[in-house]
Structure formats: structure tokens, C-alpha cells
N, C-alpha and C. Protein backbone atom coordinates (compact mmCIF):
# COMPACT_ATOMS: atom_id res chain seq x y z
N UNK A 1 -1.96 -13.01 3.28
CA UNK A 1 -2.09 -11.58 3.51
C UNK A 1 -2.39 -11.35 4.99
N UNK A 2 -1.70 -10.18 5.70
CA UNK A 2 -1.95 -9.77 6.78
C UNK A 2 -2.81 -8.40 7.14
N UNK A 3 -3.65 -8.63 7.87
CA UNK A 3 -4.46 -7.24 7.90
C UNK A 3 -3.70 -6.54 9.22
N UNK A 4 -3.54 -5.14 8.51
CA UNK A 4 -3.16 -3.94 9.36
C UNK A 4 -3.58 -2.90 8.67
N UNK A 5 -3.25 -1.84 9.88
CA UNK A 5 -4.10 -0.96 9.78
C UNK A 5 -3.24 0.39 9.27
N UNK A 6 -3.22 1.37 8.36
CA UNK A 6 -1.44 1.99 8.06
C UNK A 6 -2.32 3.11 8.04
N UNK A 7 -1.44 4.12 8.24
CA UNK A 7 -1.97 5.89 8.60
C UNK A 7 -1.41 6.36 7.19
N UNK A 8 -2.05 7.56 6.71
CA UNK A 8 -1.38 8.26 5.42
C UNK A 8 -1.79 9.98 6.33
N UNK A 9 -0.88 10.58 6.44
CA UNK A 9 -1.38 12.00 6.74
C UNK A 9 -2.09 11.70 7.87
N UNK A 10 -3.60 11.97 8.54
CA UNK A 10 -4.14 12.04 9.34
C UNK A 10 -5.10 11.21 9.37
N UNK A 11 -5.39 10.39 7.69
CA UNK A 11 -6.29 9.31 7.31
C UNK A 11 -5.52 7.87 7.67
N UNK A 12 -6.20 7.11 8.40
CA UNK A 12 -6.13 5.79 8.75
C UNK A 12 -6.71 5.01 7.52
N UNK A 13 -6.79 3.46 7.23
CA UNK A 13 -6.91 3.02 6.29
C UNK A 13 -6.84 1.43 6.53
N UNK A 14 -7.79 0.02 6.43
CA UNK A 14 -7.30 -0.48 7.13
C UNK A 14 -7.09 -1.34 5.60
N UNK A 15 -5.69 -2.11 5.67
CA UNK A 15 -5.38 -2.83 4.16
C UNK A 15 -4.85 -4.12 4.79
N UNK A 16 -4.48 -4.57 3.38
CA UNK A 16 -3.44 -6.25 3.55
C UNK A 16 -2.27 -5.88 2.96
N UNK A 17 -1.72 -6.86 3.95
CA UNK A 17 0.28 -6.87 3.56
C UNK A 17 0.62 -8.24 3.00
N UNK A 18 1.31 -7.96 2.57
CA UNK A 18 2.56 -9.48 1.89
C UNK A 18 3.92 -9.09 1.77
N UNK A 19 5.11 -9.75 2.63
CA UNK A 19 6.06 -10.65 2.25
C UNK A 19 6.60 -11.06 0.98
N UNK A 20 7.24 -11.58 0.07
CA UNK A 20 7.24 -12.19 -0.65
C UNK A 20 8.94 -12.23 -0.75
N UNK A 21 9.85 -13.66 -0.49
CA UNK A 21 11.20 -12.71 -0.92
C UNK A 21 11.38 -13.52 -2.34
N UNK A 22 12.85 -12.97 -2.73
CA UNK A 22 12.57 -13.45 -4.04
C UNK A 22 14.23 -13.64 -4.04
N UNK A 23 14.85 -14.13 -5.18
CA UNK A 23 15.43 -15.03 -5.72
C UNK A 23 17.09 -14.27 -4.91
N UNK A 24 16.91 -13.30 -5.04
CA UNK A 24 18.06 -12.52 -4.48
C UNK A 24 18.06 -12.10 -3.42
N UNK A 25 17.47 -13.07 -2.28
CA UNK A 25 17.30 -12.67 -0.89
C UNK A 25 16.79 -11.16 -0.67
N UNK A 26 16.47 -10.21 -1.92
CA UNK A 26 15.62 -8.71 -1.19
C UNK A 26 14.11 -9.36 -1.22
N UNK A 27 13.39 -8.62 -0.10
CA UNK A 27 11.89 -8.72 -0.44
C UNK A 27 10.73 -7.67 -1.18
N UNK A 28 9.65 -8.56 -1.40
CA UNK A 28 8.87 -7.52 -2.59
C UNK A 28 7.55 -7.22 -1.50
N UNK A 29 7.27 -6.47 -0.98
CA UNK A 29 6.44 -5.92 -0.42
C UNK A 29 4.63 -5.11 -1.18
N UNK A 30 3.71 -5.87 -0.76
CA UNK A 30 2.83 -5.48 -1.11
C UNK A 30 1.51 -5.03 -0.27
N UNK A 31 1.29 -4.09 -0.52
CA UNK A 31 0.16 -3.49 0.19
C UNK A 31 -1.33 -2.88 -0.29
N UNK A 32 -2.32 -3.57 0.04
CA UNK A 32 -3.59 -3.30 -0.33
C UNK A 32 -4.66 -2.98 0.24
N UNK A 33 -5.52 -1.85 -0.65
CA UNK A 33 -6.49 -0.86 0.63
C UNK A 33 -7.77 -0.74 -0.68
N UNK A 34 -8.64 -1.19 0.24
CA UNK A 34 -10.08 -1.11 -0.52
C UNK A 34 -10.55 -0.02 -1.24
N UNK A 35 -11.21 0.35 -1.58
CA UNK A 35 -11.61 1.72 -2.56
C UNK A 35 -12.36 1.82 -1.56
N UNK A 36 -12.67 3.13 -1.00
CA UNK A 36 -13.28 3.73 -0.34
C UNK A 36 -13.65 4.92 -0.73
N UNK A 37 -15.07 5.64 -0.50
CA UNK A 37 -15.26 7.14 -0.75
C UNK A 37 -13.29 8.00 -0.32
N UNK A 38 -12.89 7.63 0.65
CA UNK A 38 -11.96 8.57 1.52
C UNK A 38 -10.63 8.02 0.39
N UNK A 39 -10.50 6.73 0.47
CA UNK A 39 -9.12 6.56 -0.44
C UNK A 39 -9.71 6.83 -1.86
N UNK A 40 -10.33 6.24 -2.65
CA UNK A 40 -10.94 6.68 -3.69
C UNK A 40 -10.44 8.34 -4.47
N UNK A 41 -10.95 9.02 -3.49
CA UNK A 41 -10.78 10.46 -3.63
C UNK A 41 -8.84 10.85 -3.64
N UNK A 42 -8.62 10.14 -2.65
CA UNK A 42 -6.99 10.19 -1.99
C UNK A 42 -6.23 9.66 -3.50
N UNK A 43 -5.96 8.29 -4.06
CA UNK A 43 -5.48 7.54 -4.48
C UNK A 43 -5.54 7.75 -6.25
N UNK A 44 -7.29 7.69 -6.21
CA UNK A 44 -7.29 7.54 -7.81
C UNK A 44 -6.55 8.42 -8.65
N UNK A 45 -6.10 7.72 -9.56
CA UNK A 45 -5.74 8.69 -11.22
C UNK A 45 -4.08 8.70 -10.59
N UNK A 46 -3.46 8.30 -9.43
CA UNK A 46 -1.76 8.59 -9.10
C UNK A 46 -0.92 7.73 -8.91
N UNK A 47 -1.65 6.55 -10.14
CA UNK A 47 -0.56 5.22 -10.51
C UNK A 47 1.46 6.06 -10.62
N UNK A 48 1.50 5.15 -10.03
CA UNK A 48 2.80 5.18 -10.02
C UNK A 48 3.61 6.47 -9.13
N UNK A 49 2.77 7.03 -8.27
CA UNK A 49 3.00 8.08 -7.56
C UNK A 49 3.56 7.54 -6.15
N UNK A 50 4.59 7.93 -5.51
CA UNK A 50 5.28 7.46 -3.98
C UNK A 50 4.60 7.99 -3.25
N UNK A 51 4.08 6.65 -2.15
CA UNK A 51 3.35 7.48 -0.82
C UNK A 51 4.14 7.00 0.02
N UNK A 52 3.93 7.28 1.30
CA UNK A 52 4.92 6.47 2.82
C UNK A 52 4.12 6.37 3.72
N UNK A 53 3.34 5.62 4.20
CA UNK A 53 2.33 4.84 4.96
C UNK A 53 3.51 4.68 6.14
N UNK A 54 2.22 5.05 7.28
CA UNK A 54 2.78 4.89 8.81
C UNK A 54 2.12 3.66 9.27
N UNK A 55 2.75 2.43 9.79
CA UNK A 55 2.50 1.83 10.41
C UNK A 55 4.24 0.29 10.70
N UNK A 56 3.70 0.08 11.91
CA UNK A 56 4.77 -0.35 12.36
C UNK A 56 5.38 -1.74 11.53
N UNK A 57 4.23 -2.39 11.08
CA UNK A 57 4.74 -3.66 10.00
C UNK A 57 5.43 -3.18 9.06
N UNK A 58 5.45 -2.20 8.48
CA UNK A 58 5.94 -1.91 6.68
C UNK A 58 7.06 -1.10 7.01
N UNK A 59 7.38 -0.76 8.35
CA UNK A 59 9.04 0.35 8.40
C UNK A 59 8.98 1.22 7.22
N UNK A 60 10.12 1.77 7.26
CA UNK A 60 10.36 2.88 6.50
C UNK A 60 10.54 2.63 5.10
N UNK A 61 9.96 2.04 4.20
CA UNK A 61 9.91 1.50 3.14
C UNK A 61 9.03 2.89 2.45
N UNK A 62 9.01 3.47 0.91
CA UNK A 62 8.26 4.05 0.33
C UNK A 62 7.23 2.93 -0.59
N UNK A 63 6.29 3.12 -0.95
CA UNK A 63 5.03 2.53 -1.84
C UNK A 63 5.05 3.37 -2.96
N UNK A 64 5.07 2.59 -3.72
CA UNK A 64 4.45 3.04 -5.26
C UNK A 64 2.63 2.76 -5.54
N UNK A 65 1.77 3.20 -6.08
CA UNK A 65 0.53 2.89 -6.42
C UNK A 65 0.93 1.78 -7.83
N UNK A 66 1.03 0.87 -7.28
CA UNK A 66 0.98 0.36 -8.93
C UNK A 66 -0.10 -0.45 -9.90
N UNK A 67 -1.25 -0.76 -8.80
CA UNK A 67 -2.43 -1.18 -10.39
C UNK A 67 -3.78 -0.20 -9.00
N UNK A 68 -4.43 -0.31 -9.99
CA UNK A 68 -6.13 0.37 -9.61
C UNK A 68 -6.86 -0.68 -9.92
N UNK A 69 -7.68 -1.35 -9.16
CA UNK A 69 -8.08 -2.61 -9.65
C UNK A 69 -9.77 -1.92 -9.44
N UNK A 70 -10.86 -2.86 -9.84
CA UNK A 70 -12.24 -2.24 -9.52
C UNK A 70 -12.78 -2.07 -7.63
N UNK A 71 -11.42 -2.78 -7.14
CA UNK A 71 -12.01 -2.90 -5.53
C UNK A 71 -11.33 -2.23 -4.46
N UNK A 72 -10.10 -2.29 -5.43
CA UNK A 72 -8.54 -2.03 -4.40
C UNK A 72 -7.59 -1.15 -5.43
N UNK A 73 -6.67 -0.55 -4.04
CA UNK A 73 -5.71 0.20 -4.74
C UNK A 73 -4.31 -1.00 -4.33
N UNK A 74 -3.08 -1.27 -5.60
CA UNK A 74 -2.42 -2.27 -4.84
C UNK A 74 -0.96 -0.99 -4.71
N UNK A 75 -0.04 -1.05 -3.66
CA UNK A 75 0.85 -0.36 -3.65
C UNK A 75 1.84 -1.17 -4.16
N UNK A 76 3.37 -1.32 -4.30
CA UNK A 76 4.34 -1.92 -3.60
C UNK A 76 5.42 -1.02 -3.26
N UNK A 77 7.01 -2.09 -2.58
CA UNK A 77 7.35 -1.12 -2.30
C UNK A 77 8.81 -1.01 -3.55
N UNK A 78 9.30 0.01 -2.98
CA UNK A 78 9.99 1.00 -4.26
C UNK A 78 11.51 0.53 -4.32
């Protein structure tokens, strides 16, 4: 996992990235951001909802919310 730092709206956020390619040369992209009072509020209850995180590692890729774990929100991408 790589730590960077990805913007949503005007909220910064600092998470981990992964790589992963897979069998058909596309890759599976994953992105993870701690529960925080600020994401917490942002994130919870919008499994499976598309966000688009600004930052220069993840390009123009959309995120899905796909698990709520007790620590972290995990995205991937879509």
C-alpha cells in the first residue's frame, strides 16, 4: 500500500492505494481512508455510491465505496 493524500470537494483525506493487475491485463484499484469524525460523517451509510477523488496517483478513475470496515472506508475503482 501507498500512502497519498486524495482531495474530495474541499476535504483532503490522507488514505492507502493499491495496484493490483489481474488476469486480463486491466487493473483493480483500491483505495483506503480511515474513519474519521470528517469522513465518517462524509462516507457512512453510501456503500456502493461513486465518488471521484482528486489526486494525481489515481487519474481519472471513479471509486465505488465498497465495504465499511470498523476502521476504514475501502473504495475501488469502477
Amino acid at each position: 500500500m501507498e500512502k497519498v493524500t486524495v482531495k474530495y470537494g474541499n476535504l483532503t483525506f490522507p488514505a492507502e492505494y493499491s495496484e493490483t493487475r489481474t488476469g486480463d491485463s486491466s487493473v483493480d484499484k483500491t483505495l483506503i481512508i480511515a474513519k474519521t469524525e470528517q469522513s465518517t460523517a462524509l462516507f457512512s451509510g453510501a456503500l456502493r455510491e461513486i465518488f471521484n477523488f482528486e489526486a494525481e496517483r489515481l487519474g481519472e478513475d471513479d471509486y465505488i465505496l465498497s465495504d465499511e470496515v470498523p476502521q476504514h472506508f475501502i473504495f475501488t475503482n469502477k
